[in-house]
Protein backbone atom coordinates (compact mmCIF):
# COMPACT_ATOMS: atom_id res chain seq x y z
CA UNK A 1 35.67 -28.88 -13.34
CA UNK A 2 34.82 -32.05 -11.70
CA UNK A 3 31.45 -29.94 -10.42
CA UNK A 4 30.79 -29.04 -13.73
CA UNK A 5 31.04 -32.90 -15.06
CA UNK A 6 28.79 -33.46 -12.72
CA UNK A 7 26.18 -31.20 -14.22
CA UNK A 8 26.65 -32.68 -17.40
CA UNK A 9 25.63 -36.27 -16.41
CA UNK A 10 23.13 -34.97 -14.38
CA UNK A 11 21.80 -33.02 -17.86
CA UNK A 12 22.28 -36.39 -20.16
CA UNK A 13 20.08 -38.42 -18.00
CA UNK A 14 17.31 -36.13 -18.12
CA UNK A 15 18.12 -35.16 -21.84
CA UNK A 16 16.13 -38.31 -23.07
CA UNK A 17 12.63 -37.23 -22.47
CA UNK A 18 12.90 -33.29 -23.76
CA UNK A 19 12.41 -34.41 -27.39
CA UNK A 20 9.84 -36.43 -28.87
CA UNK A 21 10.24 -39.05 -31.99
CA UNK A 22 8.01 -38.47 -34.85
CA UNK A 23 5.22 -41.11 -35.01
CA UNK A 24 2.63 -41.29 -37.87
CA UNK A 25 -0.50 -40.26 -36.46
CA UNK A 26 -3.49 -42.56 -36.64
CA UNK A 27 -5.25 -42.32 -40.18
CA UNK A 28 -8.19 -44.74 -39.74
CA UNK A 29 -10.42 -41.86 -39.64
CA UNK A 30 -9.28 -40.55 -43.17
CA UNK A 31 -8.57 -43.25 -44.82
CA UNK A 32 -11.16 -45.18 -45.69
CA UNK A 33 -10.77 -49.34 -46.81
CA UNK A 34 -11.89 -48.82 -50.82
CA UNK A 35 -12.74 -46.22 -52.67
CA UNK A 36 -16.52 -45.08 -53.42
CA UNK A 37 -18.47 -47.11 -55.49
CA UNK A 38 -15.68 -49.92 -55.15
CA UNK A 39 -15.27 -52.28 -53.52
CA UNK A 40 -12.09 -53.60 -54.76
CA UNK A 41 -9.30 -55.09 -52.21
CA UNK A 42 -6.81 -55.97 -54.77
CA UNK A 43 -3.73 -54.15 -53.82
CA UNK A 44 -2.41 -53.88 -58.02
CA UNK A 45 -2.28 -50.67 -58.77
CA UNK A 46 -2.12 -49.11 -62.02
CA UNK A 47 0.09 -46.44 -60.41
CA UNK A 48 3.02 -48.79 -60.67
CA UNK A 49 2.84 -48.87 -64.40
CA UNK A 50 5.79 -46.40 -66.28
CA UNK A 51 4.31 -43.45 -68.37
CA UNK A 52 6.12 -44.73 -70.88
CA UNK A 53 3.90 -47.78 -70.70
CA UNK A 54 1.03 -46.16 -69.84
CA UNK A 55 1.29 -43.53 -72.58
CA UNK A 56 1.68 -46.03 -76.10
CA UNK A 57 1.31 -43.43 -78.16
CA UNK A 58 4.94 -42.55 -79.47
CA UNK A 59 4.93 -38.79 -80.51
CA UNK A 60 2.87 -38.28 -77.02
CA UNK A 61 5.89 -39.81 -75.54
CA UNK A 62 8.23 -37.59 -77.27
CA UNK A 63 6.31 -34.60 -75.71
CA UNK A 64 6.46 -35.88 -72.05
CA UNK A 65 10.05 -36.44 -72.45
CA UNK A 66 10.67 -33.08 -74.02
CA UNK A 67 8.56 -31.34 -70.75
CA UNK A 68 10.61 -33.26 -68.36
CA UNK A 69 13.69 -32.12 -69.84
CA UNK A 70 12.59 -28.28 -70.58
CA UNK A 71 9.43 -27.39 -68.29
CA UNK A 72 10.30 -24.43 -66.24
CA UNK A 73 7.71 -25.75 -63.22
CA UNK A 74 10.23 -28.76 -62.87
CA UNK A 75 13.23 -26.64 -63.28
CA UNK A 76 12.36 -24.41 -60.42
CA UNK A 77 11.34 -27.44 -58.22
CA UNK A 78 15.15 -29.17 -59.13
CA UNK A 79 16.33 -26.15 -57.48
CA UNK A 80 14.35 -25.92 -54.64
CA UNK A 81 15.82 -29.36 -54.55
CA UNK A 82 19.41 -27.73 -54.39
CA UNK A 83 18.63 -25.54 -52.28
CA UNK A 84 17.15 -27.99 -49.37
CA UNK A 85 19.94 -29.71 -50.14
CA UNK A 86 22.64 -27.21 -49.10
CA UNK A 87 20.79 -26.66 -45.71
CA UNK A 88 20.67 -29.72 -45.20
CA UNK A 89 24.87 -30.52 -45.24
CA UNK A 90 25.22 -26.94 -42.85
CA UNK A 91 22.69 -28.72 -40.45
CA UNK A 92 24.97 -31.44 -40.70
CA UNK A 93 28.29 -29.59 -39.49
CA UNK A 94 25.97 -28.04 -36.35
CA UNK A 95 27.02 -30.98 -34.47
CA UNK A 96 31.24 -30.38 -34.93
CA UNK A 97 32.97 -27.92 -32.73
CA UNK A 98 33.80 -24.51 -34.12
CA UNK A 99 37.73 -23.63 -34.15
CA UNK A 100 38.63 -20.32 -34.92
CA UNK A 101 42.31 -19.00 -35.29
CA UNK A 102 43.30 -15.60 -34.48
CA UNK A 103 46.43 -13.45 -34.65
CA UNK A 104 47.23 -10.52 -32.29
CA UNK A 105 49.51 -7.47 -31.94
CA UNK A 106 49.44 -4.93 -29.04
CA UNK A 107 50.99 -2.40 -27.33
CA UNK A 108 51.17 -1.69 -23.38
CA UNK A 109 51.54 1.90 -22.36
CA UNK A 110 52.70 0.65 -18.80
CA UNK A 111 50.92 0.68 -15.38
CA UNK A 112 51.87 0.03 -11.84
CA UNK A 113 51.77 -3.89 -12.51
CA UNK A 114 53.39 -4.11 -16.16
CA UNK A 115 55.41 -2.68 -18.20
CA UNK A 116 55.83 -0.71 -21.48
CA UNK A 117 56.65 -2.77 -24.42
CA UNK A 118 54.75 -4.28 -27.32
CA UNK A 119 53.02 -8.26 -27.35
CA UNK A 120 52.42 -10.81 -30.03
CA UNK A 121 50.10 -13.33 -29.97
CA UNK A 122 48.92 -16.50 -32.37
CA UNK A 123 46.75 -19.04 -31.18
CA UNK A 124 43.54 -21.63 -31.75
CA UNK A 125 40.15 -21.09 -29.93
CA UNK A 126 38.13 -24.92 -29.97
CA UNK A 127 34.39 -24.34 -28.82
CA UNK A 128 32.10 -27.07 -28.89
CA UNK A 129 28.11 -26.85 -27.84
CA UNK A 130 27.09 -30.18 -26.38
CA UNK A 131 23.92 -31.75 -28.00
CA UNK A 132 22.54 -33.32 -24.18
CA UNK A 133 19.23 -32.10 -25.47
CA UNK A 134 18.77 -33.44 -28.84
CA UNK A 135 18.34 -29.74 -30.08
CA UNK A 136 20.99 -30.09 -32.77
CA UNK A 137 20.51 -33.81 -33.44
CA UNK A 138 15.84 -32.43 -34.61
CA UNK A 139 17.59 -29.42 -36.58
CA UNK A 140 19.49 -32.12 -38.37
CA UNK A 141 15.76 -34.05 -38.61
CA UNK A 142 14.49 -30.87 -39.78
CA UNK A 143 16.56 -30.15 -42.92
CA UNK A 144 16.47 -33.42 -43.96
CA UNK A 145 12.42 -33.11 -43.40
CA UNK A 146 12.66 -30.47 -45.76
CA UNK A 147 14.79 -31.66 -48.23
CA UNK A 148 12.65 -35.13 -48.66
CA UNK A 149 9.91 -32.26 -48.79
CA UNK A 150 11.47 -31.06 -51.82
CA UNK A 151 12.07 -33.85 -53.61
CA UNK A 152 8.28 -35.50 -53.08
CA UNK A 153 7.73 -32.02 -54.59
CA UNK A 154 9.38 -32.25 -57.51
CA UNK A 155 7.71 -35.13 -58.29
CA UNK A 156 4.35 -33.91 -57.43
CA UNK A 157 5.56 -31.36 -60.60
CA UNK A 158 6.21 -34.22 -62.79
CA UNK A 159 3.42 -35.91 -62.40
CA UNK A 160 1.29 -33.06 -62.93
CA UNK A 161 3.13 -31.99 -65.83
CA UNK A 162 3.43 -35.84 -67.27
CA UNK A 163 -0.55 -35.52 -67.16
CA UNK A 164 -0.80 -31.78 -68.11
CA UNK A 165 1.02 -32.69 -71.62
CA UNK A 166 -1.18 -35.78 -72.16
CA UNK A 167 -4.26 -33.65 -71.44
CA UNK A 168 -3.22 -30.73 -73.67
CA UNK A 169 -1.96 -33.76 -76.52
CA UNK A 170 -5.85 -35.35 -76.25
CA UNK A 171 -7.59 -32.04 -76.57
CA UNK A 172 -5.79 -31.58 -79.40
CA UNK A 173 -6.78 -34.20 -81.11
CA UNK A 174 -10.47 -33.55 -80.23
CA UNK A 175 -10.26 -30.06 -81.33
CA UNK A 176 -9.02 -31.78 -84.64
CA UNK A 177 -11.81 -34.56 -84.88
CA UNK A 178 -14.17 -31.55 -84.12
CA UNK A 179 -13.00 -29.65 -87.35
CA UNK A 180 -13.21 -32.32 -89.43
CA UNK A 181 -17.10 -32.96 -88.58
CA UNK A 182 -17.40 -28.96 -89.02
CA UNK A 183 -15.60 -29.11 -92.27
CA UNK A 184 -17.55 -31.99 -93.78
CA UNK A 185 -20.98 -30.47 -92.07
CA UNK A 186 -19.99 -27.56 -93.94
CA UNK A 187 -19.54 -29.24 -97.10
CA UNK A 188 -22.60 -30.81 -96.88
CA UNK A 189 -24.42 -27.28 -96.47
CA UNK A 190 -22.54 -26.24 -99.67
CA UNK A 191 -24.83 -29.23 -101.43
CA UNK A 192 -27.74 -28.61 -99.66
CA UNK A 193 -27.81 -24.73 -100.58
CA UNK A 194 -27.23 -25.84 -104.04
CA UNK A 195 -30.30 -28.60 -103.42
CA UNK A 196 -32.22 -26.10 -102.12
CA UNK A 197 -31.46 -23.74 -104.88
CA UNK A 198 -32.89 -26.59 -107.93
CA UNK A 199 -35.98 -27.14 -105.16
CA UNK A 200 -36.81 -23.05 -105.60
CA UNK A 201 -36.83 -22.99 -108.85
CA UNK A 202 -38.63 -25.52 -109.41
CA UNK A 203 -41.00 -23.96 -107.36
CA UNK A 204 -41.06 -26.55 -104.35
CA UNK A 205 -39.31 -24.00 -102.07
CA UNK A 206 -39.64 -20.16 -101.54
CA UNK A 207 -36.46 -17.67 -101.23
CA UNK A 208 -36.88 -17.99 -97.50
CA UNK A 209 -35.87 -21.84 -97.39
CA UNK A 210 -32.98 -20.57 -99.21
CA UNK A 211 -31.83 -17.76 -97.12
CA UNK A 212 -32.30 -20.10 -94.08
CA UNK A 213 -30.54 -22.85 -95.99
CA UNK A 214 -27.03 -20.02 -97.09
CA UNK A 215 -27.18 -19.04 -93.10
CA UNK A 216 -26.92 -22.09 -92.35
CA UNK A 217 -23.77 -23.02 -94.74
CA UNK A 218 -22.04 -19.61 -92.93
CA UNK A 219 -22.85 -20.77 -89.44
CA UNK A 220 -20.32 -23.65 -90.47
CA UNK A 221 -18.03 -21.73 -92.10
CA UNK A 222 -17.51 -19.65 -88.83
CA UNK A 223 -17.68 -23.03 -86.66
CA UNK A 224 -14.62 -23.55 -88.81
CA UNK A 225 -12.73 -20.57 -88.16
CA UNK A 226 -13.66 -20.83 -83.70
CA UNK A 227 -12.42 -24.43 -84.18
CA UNK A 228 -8.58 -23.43 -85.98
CA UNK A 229 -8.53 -20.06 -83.47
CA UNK A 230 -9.44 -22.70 -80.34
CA UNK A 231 -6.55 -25.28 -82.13
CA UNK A 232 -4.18 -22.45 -82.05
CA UNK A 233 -4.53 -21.68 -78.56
CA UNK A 234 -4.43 -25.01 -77.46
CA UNK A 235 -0.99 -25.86 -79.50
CA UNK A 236 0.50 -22.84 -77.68
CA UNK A 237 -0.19 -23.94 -74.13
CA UNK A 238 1.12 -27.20 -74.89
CA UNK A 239 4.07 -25.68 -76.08
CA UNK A 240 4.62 -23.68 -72.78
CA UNK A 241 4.28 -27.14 -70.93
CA UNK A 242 7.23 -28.28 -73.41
CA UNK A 243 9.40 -25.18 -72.44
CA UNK A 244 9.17 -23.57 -75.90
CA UNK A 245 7.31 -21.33 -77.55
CA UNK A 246 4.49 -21.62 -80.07
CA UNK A 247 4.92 -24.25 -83.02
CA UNK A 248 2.45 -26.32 -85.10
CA UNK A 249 2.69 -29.46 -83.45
CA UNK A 250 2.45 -33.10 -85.07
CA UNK A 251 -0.39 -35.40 -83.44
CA UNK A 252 -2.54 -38.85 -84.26
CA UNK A 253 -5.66 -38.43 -85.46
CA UNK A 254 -7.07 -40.82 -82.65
CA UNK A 255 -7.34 -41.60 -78.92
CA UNK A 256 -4.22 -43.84 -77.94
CA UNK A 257 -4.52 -45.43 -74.62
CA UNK A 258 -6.11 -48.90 -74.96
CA UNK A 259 -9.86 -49.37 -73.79
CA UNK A 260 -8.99 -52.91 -72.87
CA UNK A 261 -6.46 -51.50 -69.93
CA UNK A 262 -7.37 -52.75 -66.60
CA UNK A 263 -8.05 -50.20 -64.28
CA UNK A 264 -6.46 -51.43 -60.90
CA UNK A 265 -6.46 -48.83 -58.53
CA UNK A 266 -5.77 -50.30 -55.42
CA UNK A 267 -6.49 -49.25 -52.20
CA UNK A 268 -6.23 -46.09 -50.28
CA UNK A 269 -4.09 -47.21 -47.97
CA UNK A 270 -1.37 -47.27 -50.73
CA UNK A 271 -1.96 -43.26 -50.83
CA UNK A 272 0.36 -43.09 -48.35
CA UNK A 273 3.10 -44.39 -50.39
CA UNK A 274 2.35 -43.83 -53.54
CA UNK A 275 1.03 -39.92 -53.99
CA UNK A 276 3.87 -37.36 -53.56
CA UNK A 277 2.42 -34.66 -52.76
CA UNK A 278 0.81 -36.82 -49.41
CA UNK A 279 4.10 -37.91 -48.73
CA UNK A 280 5.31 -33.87 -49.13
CA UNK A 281 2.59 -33.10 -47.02
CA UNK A 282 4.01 -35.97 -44.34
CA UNK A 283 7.44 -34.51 -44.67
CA UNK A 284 6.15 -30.84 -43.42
CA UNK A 285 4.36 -32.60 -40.58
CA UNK A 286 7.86 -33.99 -39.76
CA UNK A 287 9.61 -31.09 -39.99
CA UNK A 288 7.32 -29.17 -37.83
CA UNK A 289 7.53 -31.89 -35.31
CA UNK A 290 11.20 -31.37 -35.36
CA UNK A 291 10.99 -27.67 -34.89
CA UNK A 292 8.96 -27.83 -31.83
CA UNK A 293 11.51 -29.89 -30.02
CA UNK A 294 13.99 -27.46 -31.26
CA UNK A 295 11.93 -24.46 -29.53
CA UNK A 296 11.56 -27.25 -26.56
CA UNK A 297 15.25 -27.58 -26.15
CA UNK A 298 15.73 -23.80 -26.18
CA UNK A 299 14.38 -23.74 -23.11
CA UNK A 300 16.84 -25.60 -21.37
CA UNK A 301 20.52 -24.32 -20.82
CA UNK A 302 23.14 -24.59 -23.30
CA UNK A 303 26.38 -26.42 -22.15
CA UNK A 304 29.56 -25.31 -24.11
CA UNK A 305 33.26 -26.57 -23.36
CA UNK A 306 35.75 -24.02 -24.74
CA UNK A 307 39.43 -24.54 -25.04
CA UNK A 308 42.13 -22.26 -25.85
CA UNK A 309 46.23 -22.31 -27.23
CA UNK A 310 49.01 -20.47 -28.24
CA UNK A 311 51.30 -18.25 -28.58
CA UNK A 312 52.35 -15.07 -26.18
CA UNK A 313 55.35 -12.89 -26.30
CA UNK A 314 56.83 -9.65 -25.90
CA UNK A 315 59.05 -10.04 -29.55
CA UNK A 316 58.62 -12.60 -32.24
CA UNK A 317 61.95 -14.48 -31.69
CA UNK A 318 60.76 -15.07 -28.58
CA UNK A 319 58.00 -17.00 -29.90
CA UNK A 320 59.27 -20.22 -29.73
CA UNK A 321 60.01 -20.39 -26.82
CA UNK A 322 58.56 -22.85 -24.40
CA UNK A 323 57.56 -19.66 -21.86
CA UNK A 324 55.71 -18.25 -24.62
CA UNK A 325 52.92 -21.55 -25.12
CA UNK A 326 49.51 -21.01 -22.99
CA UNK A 327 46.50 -23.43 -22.91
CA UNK A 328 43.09 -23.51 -21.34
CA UNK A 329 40.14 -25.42 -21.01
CA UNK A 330 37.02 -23.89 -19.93
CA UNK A 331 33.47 -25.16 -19.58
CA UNK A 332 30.09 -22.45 -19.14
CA UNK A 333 26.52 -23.13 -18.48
CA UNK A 334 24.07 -20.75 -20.05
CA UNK A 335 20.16 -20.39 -19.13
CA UNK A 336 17.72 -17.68 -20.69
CA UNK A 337 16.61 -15.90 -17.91
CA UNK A 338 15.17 -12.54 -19.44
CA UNK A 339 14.45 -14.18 -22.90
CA UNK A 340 12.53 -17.24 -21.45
CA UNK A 341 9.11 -15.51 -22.16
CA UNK A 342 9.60 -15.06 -25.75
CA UNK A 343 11.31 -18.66 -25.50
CA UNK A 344 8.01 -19.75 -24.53
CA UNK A 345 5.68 -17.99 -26.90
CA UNK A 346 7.89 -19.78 -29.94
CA UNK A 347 7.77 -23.02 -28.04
CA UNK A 348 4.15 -22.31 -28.11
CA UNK A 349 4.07 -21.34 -32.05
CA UNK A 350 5.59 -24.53 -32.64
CA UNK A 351 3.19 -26.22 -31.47
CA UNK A 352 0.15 -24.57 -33.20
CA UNK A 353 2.39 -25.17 -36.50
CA UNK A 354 2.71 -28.65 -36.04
CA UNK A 355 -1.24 -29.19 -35.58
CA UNK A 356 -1.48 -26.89 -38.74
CA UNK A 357 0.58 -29.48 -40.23
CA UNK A 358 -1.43 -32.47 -38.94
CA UNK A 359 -4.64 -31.14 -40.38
CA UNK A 360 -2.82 -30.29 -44.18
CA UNK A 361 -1.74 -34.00 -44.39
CA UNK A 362 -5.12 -35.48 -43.01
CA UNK A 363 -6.39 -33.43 -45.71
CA UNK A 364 -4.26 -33.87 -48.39
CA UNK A 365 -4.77 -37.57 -48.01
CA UNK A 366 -8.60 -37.05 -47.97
CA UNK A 367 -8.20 -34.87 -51.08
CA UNK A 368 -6.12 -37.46 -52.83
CA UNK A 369 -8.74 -40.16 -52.29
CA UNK A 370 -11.92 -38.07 -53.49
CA UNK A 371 -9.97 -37.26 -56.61
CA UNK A 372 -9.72 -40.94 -56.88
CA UNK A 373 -13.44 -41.64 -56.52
CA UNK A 374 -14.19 -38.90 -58.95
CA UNK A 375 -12.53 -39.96 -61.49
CA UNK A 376 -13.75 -43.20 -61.31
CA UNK A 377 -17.28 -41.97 -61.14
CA UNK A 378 -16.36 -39.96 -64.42
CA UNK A 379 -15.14 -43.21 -66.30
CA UNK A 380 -18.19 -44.84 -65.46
CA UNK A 381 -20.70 -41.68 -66.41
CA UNK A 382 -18.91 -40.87 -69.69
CA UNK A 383 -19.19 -44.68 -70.69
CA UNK A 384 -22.51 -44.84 -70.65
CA UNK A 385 -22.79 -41.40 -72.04
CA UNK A 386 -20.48 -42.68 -75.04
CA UNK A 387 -22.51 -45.87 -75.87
CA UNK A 388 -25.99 -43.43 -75.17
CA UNK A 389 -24.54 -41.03 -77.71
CA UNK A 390 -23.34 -43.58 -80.76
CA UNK A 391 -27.26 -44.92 -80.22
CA UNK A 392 -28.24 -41.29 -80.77
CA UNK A 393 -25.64 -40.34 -83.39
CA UNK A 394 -26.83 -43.40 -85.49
CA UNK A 395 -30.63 -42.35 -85.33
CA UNK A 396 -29.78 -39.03 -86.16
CA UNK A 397 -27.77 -40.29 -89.11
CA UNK A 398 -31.13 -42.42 -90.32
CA UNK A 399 -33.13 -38.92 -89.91
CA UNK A 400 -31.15 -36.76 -91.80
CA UNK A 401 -30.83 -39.30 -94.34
CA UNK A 402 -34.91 -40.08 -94.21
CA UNK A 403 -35.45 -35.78 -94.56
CA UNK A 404 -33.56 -35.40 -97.11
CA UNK A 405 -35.25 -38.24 -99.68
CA UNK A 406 -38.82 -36.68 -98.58
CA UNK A 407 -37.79 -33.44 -98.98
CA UNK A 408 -36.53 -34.11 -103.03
CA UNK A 409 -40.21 -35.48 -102.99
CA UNK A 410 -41.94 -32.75 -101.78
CA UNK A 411 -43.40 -34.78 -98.75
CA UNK A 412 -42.06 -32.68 -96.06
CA UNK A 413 -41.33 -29.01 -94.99
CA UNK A 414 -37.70 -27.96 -95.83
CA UNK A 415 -37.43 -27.15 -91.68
CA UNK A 416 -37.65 -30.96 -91.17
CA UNK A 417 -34.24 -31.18 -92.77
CA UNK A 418 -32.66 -28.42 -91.29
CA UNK A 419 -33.71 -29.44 -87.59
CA UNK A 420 -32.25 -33.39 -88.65
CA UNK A 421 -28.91 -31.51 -90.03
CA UNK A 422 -28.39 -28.98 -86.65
CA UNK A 423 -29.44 -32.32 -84.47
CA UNK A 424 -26.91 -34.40 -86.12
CA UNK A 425 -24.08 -31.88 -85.75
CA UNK A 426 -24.84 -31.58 -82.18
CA UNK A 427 -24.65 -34.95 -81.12
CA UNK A 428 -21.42 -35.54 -83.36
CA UNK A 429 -19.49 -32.72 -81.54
CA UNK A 430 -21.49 -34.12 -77.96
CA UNK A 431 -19.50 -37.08 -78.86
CA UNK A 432 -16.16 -36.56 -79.10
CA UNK A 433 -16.99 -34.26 -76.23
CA UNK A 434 -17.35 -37.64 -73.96
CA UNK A 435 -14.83 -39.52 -75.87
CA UNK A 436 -12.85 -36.94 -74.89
CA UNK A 437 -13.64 -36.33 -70.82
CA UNK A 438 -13.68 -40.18 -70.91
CA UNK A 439 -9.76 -40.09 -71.78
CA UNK A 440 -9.03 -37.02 -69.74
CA UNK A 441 -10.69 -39.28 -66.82
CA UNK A 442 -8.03 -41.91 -67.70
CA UNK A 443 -5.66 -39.69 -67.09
CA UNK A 444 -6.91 -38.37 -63.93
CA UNK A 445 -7.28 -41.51 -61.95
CA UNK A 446 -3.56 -42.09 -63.19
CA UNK A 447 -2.31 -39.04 -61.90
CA UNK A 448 -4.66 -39.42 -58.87
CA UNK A 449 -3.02 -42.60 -57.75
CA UNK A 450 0.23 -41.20 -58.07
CA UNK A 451 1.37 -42.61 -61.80
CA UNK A 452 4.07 -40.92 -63.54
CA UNK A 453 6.78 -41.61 -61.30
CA UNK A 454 9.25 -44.75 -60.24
CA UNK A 455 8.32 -46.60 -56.81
């Protein structure tokens, strides 16, 4: 025994350099110091701010809440939560010795050295596998790795589904500002077949002005009918985001977040804290860190220290009996000798994994920044296109108007007016287009800096 103590201090003073502790690899490289096309330093960061702040809009609210509570996305990623969870606490008991308790009857024939009779038995077997390697201490690393995966996960879900809901809510409400330009364009075409009809009997117009004029009036009475079919569709997939099934669903008839919001974004660097799904990505890198000390450690022999008591006799009332007790203690060395090869090649795996790992959270990180810059570059494109397109909606407005008064005077041809009417339509619906992308955009660089969630 005192041989085999030896061993063991022997093992624990080498023990300290088979694992490695997980160090955040450099990230100068993919992280750069502001975002593209700013130059901003400020470390506020609009991230910070609640959806419940960020979203003013009450009944908008009331949807978010109702998704968090009944999405099925989140619901599966709670228990992936549970399940990480219960790993987690069995990882835990690795490092407590296993005792097993066993009960024994048996019956000797009789040979040269015994004799025949039956034997009872009753005892406790202790085993306990010392950690000198750090193997059990990275599997314990490891769950927890993966658990913290989980959870940064979750909320990954939430804040795409916080933003999924908001997106679904603001298309909504441009589908509906969409219908009401088709069904007042469409009212207008009523009057203007009815114009055109006076004009061609007066004789100022030919039955071809009025065919083109009637086509025109059922072009927008279809355009009516895609715009309730496309409103239809988009109230059910909001509804599947909310966990039920299709419903009409109540909405404002305008835009709610506030253009006078300042758009602090940060820097990149916060990335690191603030996006879950970089600091999911992190967590696998961590794990797979721990699980190629784990294959290290494998290599190296496993020490165990066994003990053994109990009960032996030849009749039960002779249990009790201080010739029946028996104890042992017992210590073993085991080292993979035909296995070692395959030993290896996982050793080997691990490794490989871990680089995979590396190179998902480099580029997760790099992802999470672009997405950044993009959206900012979309804020600043569909502004201009917004201000470039109220310019435009306003001369088209004067054009119409203009046709229509030289048209009653026979000054111009009745195609004048129809191309002023199409143009007009087109750069209303172009509008709340932008208006439109220009919220979505909002909502983007939110989710993109890793809003929706507490810090």
């Amino acid at each position: 025994m005192r041989y085999f103590l030896i061993i063991v201090v022997a093992c624990l003073i080498s023990s300290c350099h088979v694992t490695k502790k997980y160090e955040r690899p450099d990230m100068d490289e993919v992280i750069p110091l502001s975002y593209k096309n700013s130059h901003d330093q400020d470390t506020t960061n609009i991230a910070r701010v609640g959806w419940h702040e960020y979203f003013n809009e009450t009944q908008l609210i009331d949807y978010i809440q109702e998704g968090l509570e009944n999405n099925y996305d989140l619901k599966t990623a709670i228990g992936r939560i549970d399940m990480a969870r219960w790993r987690m606490g069995q990882a835990n008991l690795g490092s407590l010795p296993d005792l097993n308790g066993n009960i024994g009857v048996g019956h000797n024939n009789g040979t040269l050295i015994g004799r025949d009779g039956a034997s009872y038995s009753a005892g406790l077997t202790l085993s306990w596998e010392l950690d000198l390697w750090g193997g059990i201490k990275s599997t314990k690393k490891e769950k927890l790795a993966l658990y913290l995966q989980q959870i940064e996960t979750k909320q990954s879900v939430e804040i795409s589904l916080i933003a999924d809901i908001a997106s679904a809510y603001y298309r909504l409400i441009a589908l509906d500002k969409q219908l009401d330009i088709a069904q007042k364009n469409y009212q207008l075409r009523i009057e203007n077949l009815k114009t055109v009809s006076l004009l061609k009997e007066a004789g100022l117009l030919n039955g071809v002005n009025e065919s083109q004029a009637e086509a025109l009036m059922l072009n927008s009475k279809a355009l009516i009918t895609d715009l309730e079919l496309r409103i239809d569709i988009q109230e059910n997939a909001l509804s599947i985001l909310l966990g039920h099934t299709g419903r009409k669903l109540s909405r404002n008839k305008m835009f709610s977040i506030p253009k006078n919001h300042k758009w602090s974004i940060g820097v990149p660097s916060q990335l690191l804290r603030l996006r879950p799904d970089v600091r999911a990505a992190e967590f696998a890198l961590k794990a797979a860190w721990e699980q190629e000390n784990i294959a290290k450690t494998n290599l190296y022999p496993n020490i165990t220290i066994s003990g053994n008591s109990g009960l032996n006799a030849t009749s039960i009332t002779s249990w009790f009996s201080s010739q029946s007790l028996f104890s042992s203690v017992s210590g073993a060395i085991s080292q993979p000798i035909f296995n070692r090869r395959n030993l290896k090649m996982k050793h080997k795996v691990a490794e490989f994994t871990k680089r995979e790992k590396l190179y998902a959270f480099q580029k997760q990180l790099l992802i999470s920044s672009n997405e950044v810059s993009n959206a900012l570059s979309t804020l600043t494109s569909e502004e201009k296109m917004i201000s470039t397109k109220l310019l435009e909606r306003n001369a088209s407005e004067n054009s119409l108007d203009q046709s229509q008064k030289l048209l009653r005077q026979g000054m111009i041809n009745y195609i004048d007016v129809l191309t002023s009417q199409i143009q007009l339509l087109t750069v209303e619906m172009d509008l709340v287009d932008h208006q439109l992308n220009y919220h979505l955009a909002k909502i983007q660089l939110y989710k993109s800096l890793g809003g929706g969630v507490h810090h």
